[in-house]
Protein backbone atom coordinates (compact mmCIF):
# COMPACT_ATOMS: atom_id res chain seq x y z
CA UNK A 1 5.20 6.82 -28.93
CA UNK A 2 6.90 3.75 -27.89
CA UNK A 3 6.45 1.14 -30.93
CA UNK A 4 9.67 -0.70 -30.14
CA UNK A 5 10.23 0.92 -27.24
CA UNK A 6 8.79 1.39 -23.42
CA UNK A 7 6.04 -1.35 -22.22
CA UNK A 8 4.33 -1.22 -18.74
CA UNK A 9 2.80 -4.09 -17.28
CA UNK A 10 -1.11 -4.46 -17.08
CA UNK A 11 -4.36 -3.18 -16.00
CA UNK A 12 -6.71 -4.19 -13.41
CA UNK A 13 -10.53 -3.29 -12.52
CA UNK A 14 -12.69 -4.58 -9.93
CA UNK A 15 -16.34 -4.31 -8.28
CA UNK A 16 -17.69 -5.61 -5.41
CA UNK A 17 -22.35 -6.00 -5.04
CA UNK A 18 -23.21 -5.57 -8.90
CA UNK A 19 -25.52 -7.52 -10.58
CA UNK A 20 -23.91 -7.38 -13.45
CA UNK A 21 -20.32 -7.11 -12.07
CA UNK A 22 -18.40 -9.29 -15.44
CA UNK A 23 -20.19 -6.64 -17.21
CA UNK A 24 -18.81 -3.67 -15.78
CA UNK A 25 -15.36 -5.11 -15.29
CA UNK A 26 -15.03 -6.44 -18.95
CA UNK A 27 -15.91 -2.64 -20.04
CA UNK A 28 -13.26 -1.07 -17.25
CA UNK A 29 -11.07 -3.32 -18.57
CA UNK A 30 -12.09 -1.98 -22.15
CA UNK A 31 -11.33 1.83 -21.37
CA UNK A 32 -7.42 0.19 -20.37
CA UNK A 33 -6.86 -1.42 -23.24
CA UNK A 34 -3.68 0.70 -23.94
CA UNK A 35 -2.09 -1.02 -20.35
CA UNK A 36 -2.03 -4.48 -22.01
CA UNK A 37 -3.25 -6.10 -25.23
CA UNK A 38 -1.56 -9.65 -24.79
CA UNK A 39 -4.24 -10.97 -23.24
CA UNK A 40 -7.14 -10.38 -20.35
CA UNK A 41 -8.88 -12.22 -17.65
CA UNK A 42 -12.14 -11.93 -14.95
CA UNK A 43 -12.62 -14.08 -12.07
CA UNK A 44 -16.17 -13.93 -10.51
CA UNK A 45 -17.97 -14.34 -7.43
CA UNK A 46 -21.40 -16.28 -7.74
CA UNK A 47 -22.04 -16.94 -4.03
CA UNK A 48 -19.60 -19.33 -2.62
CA UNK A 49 -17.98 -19.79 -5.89
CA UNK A 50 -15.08 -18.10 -7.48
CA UNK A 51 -15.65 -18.93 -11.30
CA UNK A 52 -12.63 -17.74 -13.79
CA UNK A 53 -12.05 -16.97 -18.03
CA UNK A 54 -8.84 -16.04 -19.15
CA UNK A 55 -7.91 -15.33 -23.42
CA UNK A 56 -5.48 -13.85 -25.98
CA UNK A 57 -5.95 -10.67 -27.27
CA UNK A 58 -7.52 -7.83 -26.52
CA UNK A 59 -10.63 -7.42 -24.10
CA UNK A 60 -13.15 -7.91 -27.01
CA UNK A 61 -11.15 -10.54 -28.28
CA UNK A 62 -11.14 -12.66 -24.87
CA UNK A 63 -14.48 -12.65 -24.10
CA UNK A 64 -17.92 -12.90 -26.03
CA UNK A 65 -21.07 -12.04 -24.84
CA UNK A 66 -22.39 -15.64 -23.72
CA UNK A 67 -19.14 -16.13 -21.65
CA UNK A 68 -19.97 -12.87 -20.02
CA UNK A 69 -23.58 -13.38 -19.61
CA UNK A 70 -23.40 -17.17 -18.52
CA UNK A 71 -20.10 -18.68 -17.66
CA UNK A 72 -19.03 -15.04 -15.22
CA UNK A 73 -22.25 -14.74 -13.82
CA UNK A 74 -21.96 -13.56 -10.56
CA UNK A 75 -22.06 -9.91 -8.08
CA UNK A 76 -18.17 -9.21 -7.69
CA UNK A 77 -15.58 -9.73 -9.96
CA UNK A 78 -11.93 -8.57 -10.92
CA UNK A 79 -10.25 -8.28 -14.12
CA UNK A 80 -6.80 -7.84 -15.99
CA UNK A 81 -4.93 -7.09 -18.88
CA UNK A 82 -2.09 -8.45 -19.37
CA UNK A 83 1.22 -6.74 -21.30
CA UNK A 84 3.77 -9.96 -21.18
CA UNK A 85 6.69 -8.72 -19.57
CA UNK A 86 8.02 -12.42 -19.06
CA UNK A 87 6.88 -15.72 -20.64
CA UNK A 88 5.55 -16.42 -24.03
CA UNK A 89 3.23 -14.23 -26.01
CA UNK A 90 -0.49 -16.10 -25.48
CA UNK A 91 1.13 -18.53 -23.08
CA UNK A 92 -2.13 -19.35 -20.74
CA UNK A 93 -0.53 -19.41 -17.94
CA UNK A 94 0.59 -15.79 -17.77
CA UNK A 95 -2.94 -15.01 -17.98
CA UNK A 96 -4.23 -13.08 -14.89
CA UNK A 97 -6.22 -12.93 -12.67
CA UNK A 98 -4.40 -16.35 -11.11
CA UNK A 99 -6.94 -18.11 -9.01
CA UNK A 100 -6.23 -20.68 -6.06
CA UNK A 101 -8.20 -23.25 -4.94
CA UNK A 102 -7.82 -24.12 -1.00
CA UNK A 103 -9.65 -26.69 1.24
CA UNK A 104 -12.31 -24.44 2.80
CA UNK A 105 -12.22 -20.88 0.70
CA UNK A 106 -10.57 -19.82 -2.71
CA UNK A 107 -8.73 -17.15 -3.83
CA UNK A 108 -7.72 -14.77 -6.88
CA UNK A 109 -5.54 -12.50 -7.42
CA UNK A 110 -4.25 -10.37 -10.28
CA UNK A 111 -0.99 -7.63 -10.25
CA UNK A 112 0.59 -4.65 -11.61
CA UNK A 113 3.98 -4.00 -11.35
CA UNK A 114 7.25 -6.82 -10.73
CA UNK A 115 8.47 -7.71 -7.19
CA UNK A 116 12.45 -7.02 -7.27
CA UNK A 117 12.67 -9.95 -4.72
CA UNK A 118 10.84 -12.64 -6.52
CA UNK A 119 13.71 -14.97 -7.06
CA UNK A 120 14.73 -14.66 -3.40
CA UNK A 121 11.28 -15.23 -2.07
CA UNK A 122 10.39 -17.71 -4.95
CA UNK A 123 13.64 -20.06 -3.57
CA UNK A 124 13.00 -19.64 -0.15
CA UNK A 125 9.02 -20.65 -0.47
CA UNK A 126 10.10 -23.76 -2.64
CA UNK A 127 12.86 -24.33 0.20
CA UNK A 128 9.87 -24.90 2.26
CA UNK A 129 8.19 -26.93 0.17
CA UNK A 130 5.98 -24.83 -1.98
CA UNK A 131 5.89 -25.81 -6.15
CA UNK A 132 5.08 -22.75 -8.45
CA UNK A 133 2.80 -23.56 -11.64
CA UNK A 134 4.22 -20.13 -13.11
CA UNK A 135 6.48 -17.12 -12.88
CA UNK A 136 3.78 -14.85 -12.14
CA UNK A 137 4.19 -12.45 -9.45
CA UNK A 138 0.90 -13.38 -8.55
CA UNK A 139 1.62 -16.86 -7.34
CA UNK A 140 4.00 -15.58 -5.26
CA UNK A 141 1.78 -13.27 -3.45
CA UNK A 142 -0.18 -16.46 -3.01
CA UNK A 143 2.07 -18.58 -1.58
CA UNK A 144 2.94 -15.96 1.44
CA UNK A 145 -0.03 -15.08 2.06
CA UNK A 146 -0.72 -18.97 2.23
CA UNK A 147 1.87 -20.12 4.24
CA UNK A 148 1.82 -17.40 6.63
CA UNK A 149 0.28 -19.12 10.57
CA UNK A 150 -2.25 -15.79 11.14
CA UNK A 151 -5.97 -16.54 11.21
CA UNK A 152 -7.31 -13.47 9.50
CA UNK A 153 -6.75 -13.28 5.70
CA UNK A 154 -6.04 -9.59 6.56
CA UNK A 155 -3.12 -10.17 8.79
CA UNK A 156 -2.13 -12.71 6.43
CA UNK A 157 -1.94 -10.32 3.45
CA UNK A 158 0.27 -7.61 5.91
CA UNK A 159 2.84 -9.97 6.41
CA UNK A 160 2.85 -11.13 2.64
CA UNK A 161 3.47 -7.31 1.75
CA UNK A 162 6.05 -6.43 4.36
CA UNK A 163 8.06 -9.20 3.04
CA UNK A 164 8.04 -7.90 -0.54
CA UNK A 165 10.29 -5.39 -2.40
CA UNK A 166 9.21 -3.62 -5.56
CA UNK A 167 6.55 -1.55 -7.20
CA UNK A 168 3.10 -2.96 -7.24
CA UNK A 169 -0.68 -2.66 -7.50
CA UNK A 170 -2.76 -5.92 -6.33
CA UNK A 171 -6.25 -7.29 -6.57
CA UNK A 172 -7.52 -9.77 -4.82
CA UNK A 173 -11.04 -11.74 -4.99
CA UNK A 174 -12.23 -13.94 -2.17
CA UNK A 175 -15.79 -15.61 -1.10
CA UNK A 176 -16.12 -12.66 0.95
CA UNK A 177 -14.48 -9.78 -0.12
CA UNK A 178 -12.09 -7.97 -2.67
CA UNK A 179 -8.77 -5.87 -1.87
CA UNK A 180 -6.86 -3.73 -3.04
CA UNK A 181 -3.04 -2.76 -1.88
CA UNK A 182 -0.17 -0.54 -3.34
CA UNK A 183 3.01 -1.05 -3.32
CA UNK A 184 4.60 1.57 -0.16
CA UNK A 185 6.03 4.25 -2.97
CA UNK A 186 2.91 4.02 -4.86
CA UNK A 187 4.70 3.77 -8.31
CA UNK A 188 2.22 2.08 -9.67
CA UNK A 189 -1.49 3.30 -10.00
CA UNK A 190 -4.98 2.82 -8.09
CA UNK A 191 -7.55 4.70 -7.50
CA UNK A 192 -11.17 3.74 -6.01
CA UNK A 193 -14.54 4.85 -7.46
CA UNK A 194 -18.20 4.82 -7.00
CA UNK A 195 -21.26 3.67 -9.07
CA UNK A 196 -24.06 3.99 -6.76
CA UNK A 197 -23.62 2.73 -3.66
CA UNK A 198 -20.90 0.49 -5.51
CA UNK A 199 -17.40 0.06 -4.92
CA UNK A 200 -14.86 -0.34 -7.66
CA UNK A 201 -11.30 0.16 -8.39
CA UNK A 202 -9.06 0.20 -11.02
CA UNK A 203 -5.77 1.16 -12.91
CA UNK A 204 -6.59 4.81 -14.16
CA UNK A 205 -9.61 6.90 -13.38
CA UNK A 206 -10.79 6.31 -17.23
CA UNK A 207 -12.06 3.43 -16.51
CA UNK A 208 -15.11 4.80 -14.02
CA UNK A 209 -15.89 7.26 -17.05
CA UNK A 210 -16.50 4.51 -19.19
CA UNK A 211 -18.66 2.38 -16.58
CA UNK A 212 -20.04 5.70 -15.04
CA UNK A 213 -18.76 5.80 -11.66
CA UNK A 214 -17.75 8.57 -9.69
CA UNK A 215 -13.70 8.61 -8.40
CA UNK A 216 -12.99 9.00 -4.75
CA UNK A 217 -9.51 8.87 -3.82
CA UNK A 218 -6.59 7.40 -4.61
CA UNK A 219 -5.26 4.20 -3.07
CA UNK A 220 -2.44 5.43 -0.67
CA UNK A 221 0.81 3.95 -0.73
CA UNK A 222 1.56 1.19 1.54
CA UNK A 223 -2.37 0.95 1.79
CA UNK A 224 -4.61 -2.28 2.02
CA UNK A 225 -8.43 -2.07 1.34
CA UNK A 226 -10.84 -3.93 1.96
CA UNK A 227 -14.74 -3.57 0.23
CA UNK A 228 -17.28 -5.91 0.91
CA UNK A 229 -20.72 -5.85 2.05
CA UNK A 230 -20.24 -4.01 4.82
CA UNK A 231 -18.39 -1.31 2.88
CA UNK A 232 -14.58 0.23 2.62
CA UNK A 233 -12.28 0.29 5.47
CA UNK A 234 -8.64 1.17 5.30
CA UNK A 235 -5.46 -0.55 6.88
CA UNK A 236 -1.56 0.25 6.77
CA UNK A 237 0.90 -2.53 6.25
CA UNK A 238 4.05 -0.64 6.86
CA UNK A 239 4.53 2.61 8.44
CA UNK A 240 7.48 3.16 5.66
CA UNK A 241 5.09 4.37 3.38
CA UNK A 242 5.65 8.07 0.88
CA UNK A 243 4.85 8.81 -2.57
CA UNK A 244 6.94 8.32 -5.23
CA UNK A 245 4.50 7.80 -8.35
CA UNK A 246 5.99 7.22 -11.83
CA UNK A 247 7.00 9.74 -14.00
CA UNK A 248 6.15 7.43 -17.10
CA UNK A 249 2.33 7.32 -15.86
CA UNK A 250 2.20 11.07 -17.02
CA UNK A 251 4.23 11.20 -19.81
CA UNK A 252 3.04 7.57 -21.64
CA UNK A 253 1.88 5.28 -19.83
CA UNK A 254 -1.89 6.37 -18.99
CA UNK A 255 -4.32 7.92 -21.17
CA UNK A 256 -4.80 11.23 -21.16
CA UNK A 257 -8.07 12.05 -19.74
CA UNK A 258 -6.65 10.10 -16.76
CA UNK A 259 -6.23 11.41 -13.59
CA UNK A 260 -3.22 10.62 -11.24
CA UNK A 261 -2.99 11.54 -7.63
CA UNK A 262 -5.55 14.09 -8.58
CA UNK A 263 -3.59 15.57 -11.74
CA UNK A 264 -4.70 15.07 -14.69
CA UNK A 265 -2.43 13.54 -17.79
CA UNK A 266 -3.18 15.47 -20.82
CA UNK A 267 -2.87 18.72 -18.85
CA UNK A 268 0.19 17.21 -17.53
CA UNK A 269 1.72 16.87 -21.06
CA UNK A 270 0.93 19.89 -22.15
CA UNK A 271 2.22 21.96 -19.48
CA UNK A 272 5.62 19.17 -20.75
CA UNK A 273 5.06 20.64 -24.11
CA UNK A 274 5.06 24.35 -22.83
CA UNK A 275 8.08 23.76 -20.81
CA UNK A 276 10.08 22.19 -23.75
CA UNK A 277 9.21 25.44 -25.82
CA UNK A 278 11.01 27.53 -23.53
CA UNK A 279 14.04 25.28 -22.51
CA UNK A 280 14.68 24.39 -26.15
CA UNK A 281 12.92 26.86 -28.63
CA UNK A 282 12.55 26.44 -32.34
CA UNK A 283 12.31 30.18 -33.85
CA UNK A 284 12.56 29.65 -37.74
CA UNK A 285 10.24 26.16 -37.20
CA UNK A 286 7.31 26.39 -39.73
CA UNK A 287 4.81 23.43 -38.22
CA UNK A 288 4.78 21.46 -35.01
CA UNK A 289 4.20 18.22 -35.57
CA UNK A 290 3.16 15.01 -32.67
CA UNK A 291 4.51 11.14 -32.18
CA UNK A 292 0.77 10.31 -32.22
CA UNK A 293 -0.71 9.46 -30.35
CA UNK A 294 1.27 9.99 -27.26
CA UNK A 295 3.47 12.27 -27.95
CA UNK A 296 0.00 14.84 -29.31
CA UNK A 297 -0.91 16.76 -26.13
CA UNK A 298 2.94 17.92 -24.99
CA UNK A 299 2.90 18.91 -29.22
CA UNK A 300 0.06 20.93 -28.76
CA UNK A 301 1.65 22.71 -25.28
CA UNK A 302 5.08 23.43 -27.83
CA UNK A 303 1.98 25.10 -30.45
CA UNK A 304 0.77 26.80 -28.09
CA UNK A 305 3.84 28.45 -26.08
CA UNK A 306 6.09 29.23 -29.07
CA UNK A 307 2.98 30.07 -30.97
CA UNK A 308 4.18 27.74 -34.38
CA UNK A 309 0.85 26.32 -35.79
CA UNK A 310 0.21 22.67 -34.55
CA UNK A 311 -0.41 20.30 -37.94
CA UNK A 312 -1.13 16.37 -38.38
CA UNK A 313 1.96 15.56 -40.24
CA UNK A 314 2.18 12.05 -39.02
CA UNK A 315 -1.22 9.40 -39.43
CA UNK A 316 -1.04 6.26 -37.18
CA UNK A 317 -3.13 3.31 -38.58
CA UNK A 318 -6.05 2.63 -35.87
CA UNK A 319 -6.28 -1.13 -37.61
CA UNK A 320 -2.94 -2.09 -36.45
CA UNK A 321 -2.46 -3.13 -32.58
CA UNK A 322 0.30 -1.40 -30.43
CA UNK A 323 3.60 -3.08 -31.67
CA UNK A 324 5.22 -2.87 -28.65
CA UNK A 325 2.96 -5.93 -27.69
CA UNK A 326 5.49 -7.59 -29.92
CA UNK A 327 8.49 -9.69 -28.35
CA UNK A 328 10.91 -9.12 -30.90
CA UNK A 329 12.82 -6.41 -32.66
CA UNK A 330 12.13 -7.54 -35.88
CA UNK A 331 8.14 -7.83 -35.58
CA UNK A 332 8.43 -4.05 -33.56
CA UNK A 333 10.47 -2.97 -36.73
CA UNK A 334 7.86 -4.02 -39.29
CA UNK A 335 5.05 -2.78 -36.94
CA UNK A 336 7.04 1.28 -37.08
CA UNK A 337 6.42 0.50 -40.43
CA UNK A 338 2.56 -0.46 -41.22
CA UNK A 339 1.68 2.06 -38.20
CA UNK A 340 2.85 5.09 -39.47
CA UNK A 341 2.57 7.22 -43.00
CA UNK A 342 3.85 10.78 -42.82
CA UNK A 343 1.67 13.68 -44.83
CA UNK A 344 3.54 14.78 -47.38
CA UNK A 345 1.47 18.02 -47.96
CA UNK A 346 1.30 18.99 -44.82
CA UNK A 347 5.23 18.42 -44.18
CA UNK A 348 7.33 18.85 -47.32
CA UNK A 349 9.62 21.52 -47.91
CA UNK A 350 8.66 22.73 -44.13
CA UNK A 351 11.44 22.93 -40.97
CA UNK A 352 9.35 20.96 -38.61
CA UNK A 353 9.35 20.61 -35.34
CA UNK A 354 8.46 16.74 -34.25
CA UNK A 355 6.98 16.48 -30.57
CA UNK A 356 7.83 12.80 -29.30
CA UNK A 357 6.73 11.54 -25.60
CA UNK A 358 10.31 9.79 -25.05
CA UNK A 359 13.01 8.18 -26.64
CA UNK A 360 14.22 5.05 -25.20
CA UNK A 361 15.70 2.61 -27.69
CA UNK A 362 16.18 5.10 -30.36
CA UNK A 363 14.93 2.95 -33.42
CA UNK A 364 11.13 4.37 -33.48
CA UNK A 365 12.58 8.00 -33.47
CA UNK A 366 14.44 7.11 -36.11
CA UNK A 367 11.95 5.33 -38.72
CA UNK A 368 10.17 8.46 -37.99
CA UNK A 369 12.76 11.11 -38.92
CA UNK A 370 13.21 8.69 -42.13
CA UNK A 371 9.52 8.79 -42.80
CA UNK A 372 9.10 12.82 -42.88
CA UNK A 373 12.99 13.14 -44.86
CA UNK A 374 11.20 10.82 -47.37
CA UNK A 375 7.74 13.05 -47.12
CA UNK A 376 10.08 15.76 -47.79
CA UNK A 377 10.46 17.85 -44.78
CA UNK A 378 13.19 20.63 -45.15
CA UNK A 379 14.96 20.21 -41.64
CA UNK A 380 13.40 17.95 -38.52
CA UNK A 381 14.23 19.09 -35.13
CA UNK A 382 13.02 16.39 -32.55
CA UNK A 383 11.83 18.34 -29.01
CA UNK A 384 11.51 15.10 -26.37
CA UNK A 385 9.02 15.19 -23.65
CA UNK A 386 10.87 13.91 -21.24
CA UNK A 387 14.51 13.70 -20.00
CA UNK A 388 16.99 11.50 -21.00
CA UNK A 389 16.64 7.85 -20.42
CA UNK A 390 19.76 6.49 -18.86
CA UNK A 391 18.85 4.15 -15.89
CA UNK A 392 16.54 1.03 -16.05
CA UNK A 393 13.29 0.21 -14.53
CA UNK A 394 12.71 -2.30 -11.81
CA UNK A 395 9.32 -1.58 -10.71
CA UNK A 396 7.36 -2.86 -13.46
CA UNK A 397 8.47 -1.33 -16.96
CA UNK A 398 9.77 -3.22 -19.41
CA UNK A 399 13.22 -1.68 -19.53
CA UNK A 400 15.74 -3.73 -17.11
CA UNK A 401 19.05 -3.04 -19.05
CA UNK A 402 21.48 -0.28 -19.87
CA UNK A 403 21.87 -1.75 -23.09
CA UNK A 404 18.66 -1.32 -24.03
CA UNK A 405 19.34 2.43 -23.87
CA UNK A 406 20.68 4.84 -26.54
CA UNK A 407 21.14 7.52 -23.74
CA UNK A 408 23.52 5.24 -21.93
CA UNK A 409 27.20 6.11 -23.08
CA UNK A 410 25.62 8.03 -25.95
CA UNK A 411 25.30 11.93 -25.65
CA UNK A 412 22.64 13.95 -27.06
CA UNK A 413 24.96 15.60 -29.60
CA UNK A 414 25.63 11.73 -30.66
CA UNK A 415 22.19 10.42 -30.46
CA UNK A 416 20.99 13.54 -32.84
CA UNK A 417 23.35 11.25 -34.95
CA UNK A 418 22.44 8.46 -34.83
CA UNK A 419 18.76 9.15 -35.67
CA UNK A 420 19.27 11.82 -38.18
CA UNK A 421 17.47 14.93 -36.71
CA UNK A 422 18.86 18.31 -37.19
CA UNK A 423 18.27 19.25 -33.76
CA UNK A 424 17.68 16.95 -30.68
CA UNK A 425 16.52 17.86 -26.82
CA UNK A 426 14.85 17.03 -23.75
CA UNK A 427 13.04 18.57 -21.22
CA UNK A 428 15.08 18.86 -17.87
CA UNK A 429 14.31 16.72 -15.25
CA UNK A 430 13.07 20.14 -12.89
CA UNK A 431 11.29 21.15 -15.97
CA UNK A 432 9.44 17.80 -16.50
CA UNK A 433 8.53 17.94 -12.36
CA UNK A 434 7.82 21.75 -12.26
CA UNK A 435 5.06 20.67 -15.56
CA UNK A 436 3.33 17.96 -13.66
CA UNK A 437 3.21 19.52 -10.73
CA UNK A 438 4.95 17.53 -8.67
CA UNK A 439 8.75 17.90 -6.73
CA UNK A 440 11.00 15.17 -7.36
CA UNK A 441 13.03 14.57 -3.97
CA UNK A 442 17.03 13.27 -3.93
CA UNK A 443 15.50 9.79 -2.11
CA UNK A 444 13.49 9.69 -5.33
CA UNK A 445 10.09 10.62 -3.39
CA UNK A 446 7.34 12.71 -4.77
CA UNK A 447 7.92 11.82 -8.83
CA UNK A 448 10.17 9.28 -9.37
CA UNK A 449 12.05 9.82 -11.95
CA UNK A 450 14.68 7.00 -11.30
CA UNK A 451 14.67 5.71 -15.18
CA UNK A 452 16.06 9.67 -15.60
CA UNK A 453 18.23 10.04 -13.07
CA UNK A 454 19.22 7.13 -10.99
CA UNK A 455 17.60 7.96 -7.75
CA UNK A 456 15.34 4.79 -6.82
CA UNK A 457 12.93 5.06 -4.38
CA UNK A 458 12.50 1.31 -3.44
């Protein structure tokens, strides 16, 4: 439950030949609500025209039904929600998707992820005379592709890739045809789907639930491809190209009736939970208790394998938004505080154990062991779904600093400590891969599990 804590960067949905296509890419956009709530944008396609909105806020916040219905008319579209990883909060301009105007055709393009090479490429483009109207990631994709001498938009985008270094899920919208590429470790998510005879892709399989398509595979790492009226066809841009999908996308980051590289997240979690219950068990406990909402389905997995009964001790307000939207620490501290409420009949006088998703900061895991001491609970021992946090993320996480960090330079024994818990673990990294059901390799490859243990794929 990361109020104050871990943010990931965005979520994208597209379609290609639908009537209706702002329709079906505002609700896609909808079902990944949790992957960015600072703002949201659709660019359409209405014959030769690429036609864009962009707002604050949530999805239903951004757009009303007239813009959908009038100003995004059109039979292809793509979509975003943004979480601001850099720039202002509601700053316009960080809006996605980005769309370019060019003499003959037009483009847009919205992202996942953060290049690790922006700067470099950023100084050398403006070296050769480029000028940036933002910091987005986006823009830089643009410019490459752009200035790069190949006739074929295709060849154009391979060279643009090849050239850039990080973890990263694109979208891009033209006249003619939308396309989708991922990053060559595949860190960050997408996955293709079909409603109909109707392509679309997106962030997390949710979204086709919600829009009722069917999901077909998963975008492959290193992969471009391209849908448009002809159909799908496939193309490598590097043959340097092996999985190493986030960690975080199982234990936070998606939702959980997700499915990643064909395993799905709430199963994931609790098979977390089960493993937790036998690394680090909890024999006089009297309830199991849940982070909600994340933190819920590896809770139930402890319940389950140590056979303590699962209770709600904790509510979570469903009228305030997720705080970690929130740039500051002192507007994430007030938000632990209107979010949360612990039950104090369910939890006082009780040992509980409390079931939380992660712990990166430290402060959220510590309003909450405050909460239940004040509720009343007896003794709180604090099981943590995943393994230490002691490296940061450059691949699209908000999280770029060892400072940020209680792990780093702090032992558990200390960090129990600091946040007040009677007891404190965390899975084991082969625990948390053996639970997912996938190996972690030393180059990083398979799960990466850098953040954890240093080992960075890219």
């Amino acid at each position: 439950m990361f109020i104050g804590g871990l943010n990931e960067a965005c979520g994208l949905f597209g379609v290609w030949g639908h009537k209706d296509a702002a329709s079906v890419v505002y609700y896609g956009l909808h079902a990944q609500q949790h992957r960015g709530q600072d703002g949201a944008g659709i660019v359409v396609k209405n014959g030769d025209n690429l036609t864009r909105h962009r707002g604050p806020g949530l999805v239903s916040e951004a757009f009303t039904k007239e813009i959908i219905d009038t100003t995004l008319k059109g039979t292809a579209a793509i979509g975003h929600t943004r979480y601001a990883m850099t720039g202002k909060l509601h700053n316009q301009d960080g809006y996605q998707p980005r769309l370019f105007h060019f003499e003959k055709s037009s483009l847009a393009i919205c992202h996942n992820g953060s290049l690790m090479n922006s700067q470099e490429l950023r100084h050398d483009l403006e070296e050769d005379g480029s000028i940036f109207q933002t910091t987005a990631d986006a823009e830089t994709l643009a410019h490459l592709i752009r200035k790069n001498r190949e006739p074929l938009l295709l060849d154009k985008l391979k060279a643009a890739l090849a050239q850039i270094k990080g973890g990263f899920a694109f979208l891009l919208l033209t006249q003619k045809k939308m396309i989708a590429a991922r990053d060559p470790r595949g860190t960050r998510p997408l996955v293709i789907g079909k409603l109909g005879d109707i392509y679309v892709v997106a962030s997390e399989t949710c979204a086709f639930d919600i829009v009722g398509a069917e999901y077909v595979r998963d975008v492959a790492p290193g992969e471009i491809v391209i849908i448009d009226d002809e159909g799908l066809r496939s193309y490598s841009f590097t043959s340097d190209a092996w999985l190493a999908v986030c960690a975080m996308e199982y234990i936070y980051f998606a939702r959980p009736d997700t499915n990643i590289q064909g395993i799905n997240v709430h199963a994931s979690r609790k098979n977390i939970g089960r493993r937790l219950a036998k690394e680090s068990p909890s024999p006089a406990a009297d309830i199991v208790i849940a982070a909600p909402d994340t933190g819920v389905s590896a809770a139930i997995g402890y319940a389950e394998e140590s056979g303590t009964p699962y209770e709600m001790g904790l509510i979570k307000s469903r009228y305030v938004a997720r705080t970690f939207i929130e740039p500051s620490q002192e507007l994430r501290a007030q938000g632990v505080k209107m979010k949360l409420s612990a039950v104090r009949a369910i939890v006082e006088g009780k040992i509980v154990v409390l079931v939380d998703d992660s712990m990166v900061r430290g402060t959220t895991s510590t309003r909450i062991v405050t909460l239940l001491r004040e509720a009343g609970a007896k003794e709180v021992h604090m099981k943590i779904a995943s393994p230490l946090f002691k490296h940061p993320c450059y691949y699209g996480v908000d999280m770029q600093s060892t400072s940020e960090l209680i792990a780093h330079g702090n032992t558990v024994a200390e960090i129990n400590k600091i946040i007040g818990t009677d007891s404190l673990s965390f899975v084991s990294e082969e625990g948390l891969a053996e639970a997912i059901g996938i190996p972690c390799g030393k180059n990083g490859s398979g799960l990466c599990m850098a953040c954890f243990n240093g080992n960075y794929p890219i």
